[in-house]
Each structure stands twice: as C-alpha cells, then as structure tokens.
Protein backbone atom coordinates (compact mmCIF):
# COMPACT_ATOMS: atom_id res chain seq x y z
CA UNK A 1 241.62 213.00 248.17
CA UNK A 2 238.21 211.47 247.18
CA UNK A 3 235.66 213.29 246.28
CA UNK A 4 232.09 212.99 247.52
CA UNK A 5 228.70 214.36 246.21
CA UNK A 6 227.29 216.56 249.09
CA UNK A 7 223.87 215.16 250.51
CA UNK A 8 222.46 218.63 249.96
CA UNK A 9 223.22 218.35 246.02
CA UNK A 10 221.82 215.00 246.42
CA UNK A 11 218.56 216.37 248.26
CA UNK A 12 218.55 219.50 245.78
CA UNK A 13 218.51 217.16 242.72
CA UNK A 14 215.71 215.17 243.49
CA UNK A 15 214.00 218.42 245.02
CA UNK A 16 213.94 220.77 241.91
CA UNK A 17 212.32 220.12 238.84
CA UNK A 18 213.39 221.18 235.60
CA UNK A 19 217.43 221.03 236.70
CA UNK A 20 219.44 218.75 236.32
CA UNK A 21 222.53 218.12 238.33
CA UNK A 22 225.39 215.22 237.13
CA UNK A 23 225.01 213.42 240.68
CA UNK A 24 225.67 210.17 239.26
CA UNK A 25 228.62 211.92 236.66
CA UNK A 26 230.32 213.32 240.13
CA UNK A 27 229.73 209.50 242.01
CA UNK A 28 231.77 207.75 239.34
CA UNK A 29 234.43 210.54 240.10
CA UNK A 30 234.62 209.83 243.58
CA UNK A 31 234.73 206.07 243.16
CA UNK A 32 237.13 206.92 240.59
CA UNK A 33 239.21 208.84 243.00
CA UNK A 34 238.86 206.23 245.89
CA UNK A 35 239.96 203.55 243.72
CA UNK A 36 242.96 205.27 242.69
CA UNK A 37 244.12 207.31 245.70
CA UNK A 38 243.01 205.28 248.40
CA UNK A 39 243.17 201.46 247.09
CA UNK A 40 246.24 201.61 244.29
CA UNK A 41 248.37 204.34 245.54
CA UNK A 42 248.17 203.17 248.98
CA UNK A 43 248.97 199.27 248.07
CA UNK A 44 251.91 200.70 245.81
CA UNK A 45 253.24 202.83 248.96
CA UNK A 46 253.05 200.25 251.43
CA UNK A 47 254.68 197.79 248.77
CA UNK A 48 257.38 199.99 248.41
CA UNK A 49 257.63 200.93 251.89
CA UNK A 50 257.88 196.63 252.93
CA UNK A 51 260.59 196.57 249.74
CA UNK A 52 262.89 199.21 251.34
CA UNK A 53 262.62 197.79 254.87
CA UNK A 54 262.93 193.88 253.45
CA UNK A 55 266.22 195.21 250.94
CA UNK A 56 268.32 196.99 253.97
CA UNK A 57 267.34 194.01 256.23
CA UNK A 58 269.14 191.62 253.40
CA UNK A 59 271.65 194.36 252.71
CA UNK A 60 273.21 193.93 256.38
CA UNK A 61 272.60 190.13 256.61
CA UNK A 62 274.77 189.56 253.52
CA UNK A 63 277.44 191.91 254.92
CA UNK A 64 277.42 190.00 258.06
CA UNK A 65 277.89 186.92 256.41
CA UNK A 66 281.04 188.46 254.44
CA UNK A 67 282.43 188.99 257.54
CA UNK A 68 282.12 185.84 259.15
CA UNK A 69 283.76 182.48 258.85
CA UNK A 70 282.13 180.83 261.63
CA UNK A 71 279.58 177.96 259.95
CA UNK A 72 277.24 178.51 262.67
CA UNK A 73 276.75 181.80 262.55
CA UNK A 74 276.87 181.46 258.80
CA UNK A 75 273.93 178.93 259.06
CA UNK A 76 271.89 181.62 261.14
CA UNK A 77 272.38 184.35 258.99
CA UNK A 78 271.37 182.26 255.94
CA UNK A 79 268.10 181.44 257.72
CA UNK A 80 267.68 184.70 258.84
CA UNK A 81 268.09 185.71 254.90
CA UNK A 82 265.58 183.23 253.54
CA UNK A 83 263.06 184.29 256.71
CA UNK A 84 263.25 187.88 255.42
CA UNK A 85 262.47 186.50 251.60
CA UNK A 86 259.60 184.58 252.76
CA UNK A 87 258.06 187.62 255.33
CA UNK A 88 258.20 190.02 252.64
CA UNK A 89 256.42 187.28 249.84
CA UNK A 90 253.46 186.67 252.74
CA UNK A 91 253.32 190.25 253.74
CA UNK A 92 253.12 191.73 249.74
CA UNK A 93 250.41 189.12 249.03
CA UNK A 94 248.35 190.28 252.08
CA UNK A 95 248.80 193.80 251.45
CA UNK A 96 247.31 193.10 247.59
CA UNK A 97 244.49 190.68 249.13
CA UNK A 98 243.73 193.33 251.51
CA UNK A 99 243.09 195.99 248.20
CA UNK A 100 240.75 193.56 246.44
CA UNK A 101 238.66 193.73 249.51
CA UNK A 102 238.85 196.96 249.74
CA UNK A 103 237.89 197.20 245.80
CA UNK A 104 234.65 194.76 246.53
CA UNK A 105 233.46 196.96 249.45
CA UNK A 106 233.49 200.48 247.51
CA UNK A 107 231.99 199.06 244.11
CA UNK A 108 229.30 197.52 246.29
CA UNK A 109 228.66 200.82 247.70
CA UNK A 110 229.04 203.16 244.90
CA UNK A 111 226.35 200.82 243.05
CA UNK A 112 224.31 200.75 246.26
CA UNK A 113 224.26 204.74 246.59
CA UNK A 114 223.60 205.52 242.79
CA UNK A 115 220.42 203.24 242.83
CA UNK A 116 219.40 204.91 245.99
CA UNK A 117 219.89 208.48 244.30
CA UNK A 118 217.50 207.27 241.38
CA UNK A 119 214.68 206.15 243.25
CA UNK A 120 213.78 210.24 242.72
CA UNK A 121 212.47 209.03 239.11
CA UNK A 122 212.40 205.15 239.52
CA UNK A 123 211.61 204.11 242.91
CA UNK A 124 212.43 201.28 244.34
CA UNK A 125 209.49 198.87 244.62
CA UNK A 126 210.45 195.54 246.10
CA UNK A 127 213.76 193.40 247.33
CA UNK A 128 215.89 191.64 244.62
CA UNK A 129 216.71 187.76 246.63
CA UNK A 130 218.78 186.43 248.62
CA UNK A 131 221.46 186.07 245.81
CA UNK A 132 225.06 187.34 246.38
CA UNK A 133 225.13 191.37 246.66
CA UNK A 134 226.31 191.88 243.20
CA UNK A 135 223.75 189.49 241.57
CA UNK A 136 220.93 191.47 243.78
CA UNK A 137 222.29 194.76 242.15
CA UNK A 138 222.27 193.23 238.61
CA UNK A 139 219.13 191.98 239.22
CA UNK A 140 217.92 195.85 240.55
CA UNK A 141 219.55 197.48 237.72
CA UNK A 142 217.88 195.59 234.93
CA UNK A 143 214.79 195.84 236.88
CA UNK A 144 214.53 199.50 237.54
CA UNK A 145 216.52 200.83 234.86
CA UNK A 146 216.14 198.05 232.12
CA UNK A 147 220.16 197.51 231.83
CA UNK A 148 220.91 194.40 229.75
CA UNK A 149 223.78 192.85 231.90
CA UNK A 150 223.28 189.64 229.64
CA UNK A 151 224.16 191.79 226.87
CA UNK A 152 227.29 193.64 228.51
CA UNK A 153 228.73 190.45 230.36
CA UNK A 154 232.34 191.23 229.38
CA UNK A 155 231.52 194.60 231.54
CA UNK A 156 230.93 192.77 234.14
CA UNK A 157 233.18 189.34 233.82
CA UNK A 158 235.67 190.51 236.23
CA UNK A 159 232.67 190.42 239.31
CA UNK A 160 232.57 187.06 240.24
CA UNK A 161 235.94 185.93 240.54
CA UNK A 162 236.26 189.06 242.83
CA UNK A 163 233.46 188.08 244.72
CA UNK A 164 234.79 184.57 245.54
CA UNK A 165 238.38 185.56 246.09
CA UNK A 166 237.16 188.01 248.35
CA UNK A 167 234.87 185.61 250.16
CA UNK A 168 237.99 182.71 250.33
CA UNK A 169 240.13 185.74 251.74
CA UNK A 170 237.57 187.28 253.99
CA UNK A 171 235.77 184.03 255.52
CA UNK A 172 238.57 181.13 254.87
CA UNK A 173 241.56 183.63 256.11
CA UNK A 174 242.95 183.25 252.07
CA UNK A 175 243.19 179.75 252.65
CA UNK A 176 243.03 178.03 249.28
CA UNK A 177 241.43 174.84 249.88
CA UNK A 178 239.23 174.29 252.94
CA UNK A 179 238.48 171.30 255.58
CA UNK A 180 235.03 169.42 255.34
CA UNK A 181 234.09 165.93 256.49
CA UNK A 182 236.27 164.09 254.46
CA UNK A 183 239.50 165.97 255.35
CA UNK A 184 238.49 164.79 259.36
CA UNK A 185 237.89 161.12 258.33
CA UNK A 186 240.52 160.84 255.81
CA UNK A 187 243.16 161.96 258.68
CA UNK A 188 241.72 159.68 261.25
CA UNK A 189 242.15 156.86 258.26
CA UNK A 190 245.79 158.01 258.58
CA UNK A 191 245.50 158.83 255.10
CA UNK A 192 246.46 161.91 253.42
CA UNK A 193 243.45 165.05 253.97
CA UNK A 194 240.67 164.99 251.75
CA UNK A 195 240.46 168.71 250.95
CA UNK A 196 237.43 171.05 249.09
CA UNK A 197 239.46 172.26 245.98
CA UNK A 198 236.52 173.56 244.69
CA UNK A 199 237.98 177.48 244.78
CA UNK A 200 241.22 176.77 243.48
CA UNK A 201 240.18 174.48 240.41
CA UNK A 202 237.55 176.90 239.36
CA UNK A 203 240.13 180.01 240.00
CA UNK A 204 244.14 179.05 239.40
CA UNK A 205 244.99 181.76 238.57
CA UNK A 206 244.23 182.56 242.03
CA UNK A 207 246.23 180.32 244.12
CA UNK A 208 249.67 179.59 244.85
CA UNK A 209 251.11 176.30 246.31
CA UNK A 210 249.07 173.24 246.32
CA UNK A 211 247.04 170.69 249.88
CA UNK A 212 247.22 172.19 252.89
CA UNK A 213 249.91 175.17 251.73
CA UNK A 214 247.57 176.25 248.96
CA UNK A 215 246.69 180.48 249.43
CA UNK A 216 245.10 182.77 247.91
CA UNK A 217 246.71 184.78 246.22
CA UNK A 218 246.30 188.40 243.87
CA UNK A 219 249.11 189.76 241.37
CA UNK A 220 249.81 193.24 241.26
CA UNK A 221 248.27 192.77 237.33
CA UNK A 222 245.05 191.34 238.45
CA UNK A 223 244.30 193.93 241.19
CA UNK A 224 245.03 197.10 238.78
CA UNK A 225 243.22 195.03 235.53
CA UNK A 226 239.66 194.51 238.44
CA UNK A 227 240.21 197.88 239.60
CA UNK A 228 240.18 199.27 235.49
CA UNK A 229 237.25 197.27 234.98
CA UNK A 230 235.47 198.40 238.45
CA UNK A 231 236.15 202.15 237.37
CA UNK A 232 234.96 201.27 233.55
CA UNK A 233 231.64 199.45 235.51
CA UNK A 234 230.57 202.52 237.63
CA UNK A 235 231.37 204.90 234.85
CA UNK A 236 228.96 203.07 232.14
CA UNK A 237 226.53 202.98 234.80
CA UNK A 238 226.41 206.25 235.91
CA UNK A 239 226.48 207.89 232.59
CA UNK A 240 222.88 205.30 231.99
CA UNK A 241 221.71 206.32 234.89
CA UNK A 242 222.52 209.83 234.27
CA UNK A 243 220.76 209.62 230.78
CA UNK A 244 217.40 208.20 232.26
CA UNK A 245 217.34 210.94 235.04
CA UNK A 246 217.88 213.61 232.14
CA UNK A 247 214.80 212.44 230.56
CA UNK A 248 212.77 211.36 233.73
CA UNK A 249 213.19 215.54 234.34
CA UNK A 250 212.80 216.79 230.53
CA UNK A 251 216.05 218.18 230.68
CA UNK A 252 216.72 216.60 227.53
C-alpha cells in the first residue's frame, strides 16, 4: 500500500514558519512504494499468474498427444501447443510494456507534485517549452532550484529511452518500425515496404523481430534496472529539494 503525503501536511508546511516537515522525504516514499507494490509486484503476479495458466494448458496438450495416434489430431494438438507458446510470449511482453508506462506516468507526477510543493520558497515564475515533459522538468529544476542535470547525466540516462519506448508503445501500439510515405509508394512499386527504423536503430535493445514483425519489446532486467534508477532519481531530488526548503525556512 502506497503511501501519500496528506494535503493538510502539505498546506501546514508551507503555512508555518519556523517548522519544517520532510514533505518531499515522505513523496520519494510513496513513489518508492508505488513503484514497488503497485508496478513490480503486480507485473511479477500477473507473470506468474499467465505462467501457471500457460504450463497446465501445455501440461494437458502433451498428455493428449501421448494418448493419441491419430496424425490429425496429433497435428492439432501440436498447433494448439505452439499457439499457447506464442500467447503467453505476446501476453508477458505486454504485461512488462504495460509497467514501463505505468513507471513514465508516476515519475512524471511525483516530479510534477514535488516542484509544485516548493513553489512555498521558490515559486514558479514562468513555463519551461514545449519540449518533451521530462526535458520541461529538467529544464524547471535547474531553473528554480539550480540542479546541474548536465553534471548528473548518468542520474538521469535511463529517461529518454523510457520516454521513446513509451511513446512507440503508447502512440505506435509497440509497433517497432512505423509506415510513412515511402512504405505506401514502395508497396504500390510492388516492392518490398519502405519502413521508418528510426526507433529500433537508435534503441535495439528494444525490439524484437525485424520489417513489418518488428515490436517493442521490455525485459524483465530493463524494467526493474529503469524502475532502480526512477526510485534513485526521485530520492536525490527530494533530499535537494528537501535541503533548499530547510534553509529557505532557517531550520538549518
């Protein structure tokens, strides 16, 4: 069970001077316990819930097919066998896509909600572009709070890719490489398609399969390593944030 930081600690912090309350401390908890709980232990469950299902599925094909000597029905069950394989395979990588979303969302927000609890001591003055959301908070951050991202880029390395893959998986429906003028005229050449590869030569390690069959795809490895470095990202924060507020209130 997450845990949230009450508006009325929120309201009391920036209310009473000469206090000091860890708000943003108590954020990086909850994002912490999001992440963990509601992201990673749910993915594992429903992994191992679509394993169990998939292995008593196989479990009674392949006894079936012991049983039989008819090739027909031998053929069938062998289909059905390799249709089970390749349900489970599609339905594990969209359960994993599915938590990187999820992961982009909640960082978004947690970053979104500690800048809005420091405006108490460093308001927010003007908009940050039109950039992507995460570049916008980067930019706010260093603005507001004079945070060196330039100077902590391996904090942050693991952003982008997430970004894209999320956009490819969100907007292209995790197709891998996408249509565009070429792909229509190249077909109506009766040539092989012309596809953008653009995503899946700048992020391999992203994609399986190659043309039209290319996906995107996450590993188990890369959604806990972006969800480490999410938690590590919100901490740091937090804990500068929590130092300026310290000082912006002489509690320190």
């Amino acid at each position: 069970m997450s845990r949230r930081v009450p508006r009325a600690t929120l309201c009391q912090n920036i209310g009473t001077m000469g206090q000091h309350f860890e708000i943003y401390p108590l954020e990086a908890d909850s994002f912490e316990a999001d992440v963990r709980v509601l992201i990673q232990n749910t993915l594992r469950g429903a992994l191992d819930q679509l394993s169990g299902a998939a292995r008593a599925e196989l479990t009674a094909i392949e006894t079936a097919l012991k049983k039989t000597t008819d090739d027909e029905a031998q053929d069938h069950l062998v289909d059905e066998h390799v249709d089970v394989l390749a349900q489970g395979l599609s339905q594990q990588r969209f359960l994993r896509n599915m938590a990187l979303v999820a992961l982009a969302s909640r960082l978004t927000h947690a970053l979104r909600r500690m800048a809005r609890t420091a405006e108490h001591f460093r308001p927010r003055k003007k908009s940050y572009g039109r950039d992507s959301e995460f570049e916008q908070l980067w930019r706010e951050y260093t603005d507001r709070f004079s945070i060196d991202f330039s100077a902590n880029a391996p904090r942050i390395a693991f952003v982008e890719p997430m970004r894209k893959v999320r956009n490819r998986i969100v907007h292209d429906g995790a197709e891998a490489n996408g249509w565009n003028s070429s792909t229509i005229e190249s077909l109506q050449r009766g040539e092989g398609p012309i596809l953008d590869t653009s995503f899946s030569e700048a992020y391999p390690e992203f994609v399986a399969g190659e043309g039209w069959d290319a996906e995107v795809v996450v590993s188990q490895e890369q959604i806990d390593s972006m969800c480490d470095a999410a938690v590590a990202v919100v901490r740091w924060l937090a804990t500068e944030l929590d130092t300026q507020d310290r000082s912006a209130a002489g509690a320190i």
